[in-house]
Protein backbone atom coordinates (compact mmCIF):
# COMPACT_ATOMS: atom_id res chain seq x y z
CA UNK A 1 0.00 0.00 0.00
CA UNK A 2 1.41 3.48 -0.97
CA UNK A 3 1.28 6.38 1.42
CA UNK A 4 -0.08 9.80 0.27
CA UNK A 5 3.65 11.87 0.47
CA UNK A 6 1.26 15.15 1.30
CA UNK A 7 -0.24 13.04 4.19
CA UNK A 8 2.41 13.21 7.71
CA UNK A 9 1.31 12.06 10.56
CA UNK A 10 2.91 14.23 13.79
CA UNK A 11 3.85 11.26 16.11
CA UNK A 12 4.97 13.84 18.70
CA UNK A 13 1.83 15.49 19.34
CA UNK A 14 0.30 12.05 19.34
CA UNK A 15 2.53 11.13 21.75
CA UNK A 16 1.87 13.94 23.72
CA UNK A 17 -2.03 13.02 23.94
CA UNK A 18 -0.67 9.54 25.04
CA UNK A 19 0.99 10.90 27.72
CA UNK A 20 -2.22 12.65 28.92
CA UNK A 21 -4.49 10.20 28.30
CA UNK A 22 -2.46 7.80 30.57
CA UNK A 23 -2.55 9.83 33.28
CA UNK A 24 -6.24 11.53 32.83
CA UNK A 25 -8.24 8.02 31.77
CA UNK A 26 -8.41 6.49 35.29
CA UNK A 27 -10.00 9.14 36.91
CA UNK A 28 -12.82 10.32 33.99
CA UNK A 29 -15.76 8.53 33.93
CA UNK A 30 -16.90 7.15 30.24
CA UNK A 31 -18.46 10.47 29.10
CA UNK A 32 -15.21 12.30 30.35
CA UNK A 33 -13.07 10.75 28.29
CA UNK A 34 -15.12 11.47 25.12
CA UNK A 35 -15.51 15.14 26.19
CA UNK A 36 -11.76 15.72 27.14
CA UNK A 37 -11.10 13.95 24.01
CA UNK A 38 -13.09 15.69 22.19
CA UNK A 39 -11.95 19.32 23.15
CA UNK A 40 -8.18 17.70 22.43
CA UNK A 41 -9.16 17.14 19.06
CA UNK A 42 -10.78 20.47 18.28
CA UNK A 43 -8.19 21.88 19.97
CA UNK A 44 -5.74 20.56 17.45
CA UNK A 45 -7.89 21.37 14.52
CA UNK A 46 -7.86 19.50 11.09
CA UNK A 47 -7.52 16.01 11.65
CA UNK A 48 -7.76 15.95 15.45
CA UNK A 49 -9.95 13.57 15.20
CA UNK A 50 -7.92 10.64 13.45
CA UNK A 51 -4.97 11.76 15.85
CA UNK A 52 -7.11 11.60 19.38
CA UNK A 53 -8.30 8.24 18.34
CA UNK A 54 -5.26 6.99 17.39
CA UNK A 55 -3.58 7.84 20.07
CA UNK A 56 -6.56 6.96 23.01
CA UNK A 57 -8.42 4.13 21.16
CA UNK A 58 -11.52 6.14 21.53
CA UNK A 59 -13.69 5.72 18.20
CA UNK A 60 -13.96 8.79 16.04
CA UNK A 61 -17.63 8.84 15.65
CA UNK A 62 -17.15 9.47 19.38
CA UNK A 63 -15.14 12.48 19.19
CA UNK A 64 -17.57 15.10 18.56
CA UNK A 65 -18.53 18.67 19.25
CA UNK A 66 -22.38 17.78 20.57
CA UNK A 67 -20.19 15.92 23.51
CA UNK A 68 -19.12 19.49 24.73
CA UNK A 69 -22.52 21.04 24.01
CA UNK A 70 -25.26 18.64 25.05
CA UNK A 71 -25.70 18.24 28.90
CA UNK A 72 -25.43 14.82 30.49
CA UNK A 73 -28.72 13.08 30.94
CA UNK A 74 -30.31 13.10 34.02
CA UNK A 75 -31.85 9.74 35.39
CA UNK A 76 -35.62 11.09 35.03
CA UNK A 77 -34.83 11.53 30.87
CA UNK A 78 -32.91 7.84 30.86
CA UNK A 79 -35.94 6.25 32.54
CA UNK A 80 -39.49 5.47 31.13
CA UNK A 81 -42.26 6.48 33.13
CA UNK A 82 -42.58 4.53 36.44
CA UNK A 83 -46.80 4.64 36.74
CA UNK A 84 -48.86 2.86 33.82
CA UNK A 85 -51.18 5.57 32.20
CA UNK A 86 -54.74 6.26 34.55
CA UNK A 87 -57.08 4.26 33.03
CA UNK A 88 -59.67 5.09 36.00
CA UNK A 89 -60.33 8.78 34.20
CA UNK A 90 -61.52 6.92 31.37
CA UNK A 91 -65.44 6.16 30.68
């Protein structure tokens, strides 16, 4: 397979997210990760994406800018309805 010569990959900013991805990944939680990740890779611009992934392992399609903007969930959205509809109003 041939290599695109206008294509370079820069293995020591890579390295660099390694580095703080090792240290930072114990302590996020699951959405932390995508969101730090995600504000690495917009932080780095044009392909930030391919280079945060390679370097955490995250999935791309995970790295995105609705991480930052949509707030987390809260358990009353994640959860149906607890009570069946009244059927006792009915006639």
């Amino acid at each position: 397979m041939r290599s695109n010569p206008r294509v370079t990959r820069d293995e020591d900013l890579e390295a660099r997210i390694v580095a703080k991805f090792v240290v930072m990944a114990p302590v996020l939680s699951e959405r932390a990760r995508r969101l730090w990740a995600a504000a690495e890779s917009i932080a780095i611009g044009y392909g930030g994406d391919a280079l945060v992934s390679a370097a955490t392992g995250l999935r791309r399609h995970r790295l995105t800018i609705r991480d930052l903007l949509s707030p987390p969930r809260s358990e009353a959205q994640r959860a149906p309805p607890a009570q069946p509809p009244d059927d006792a109003n009915r006639t």
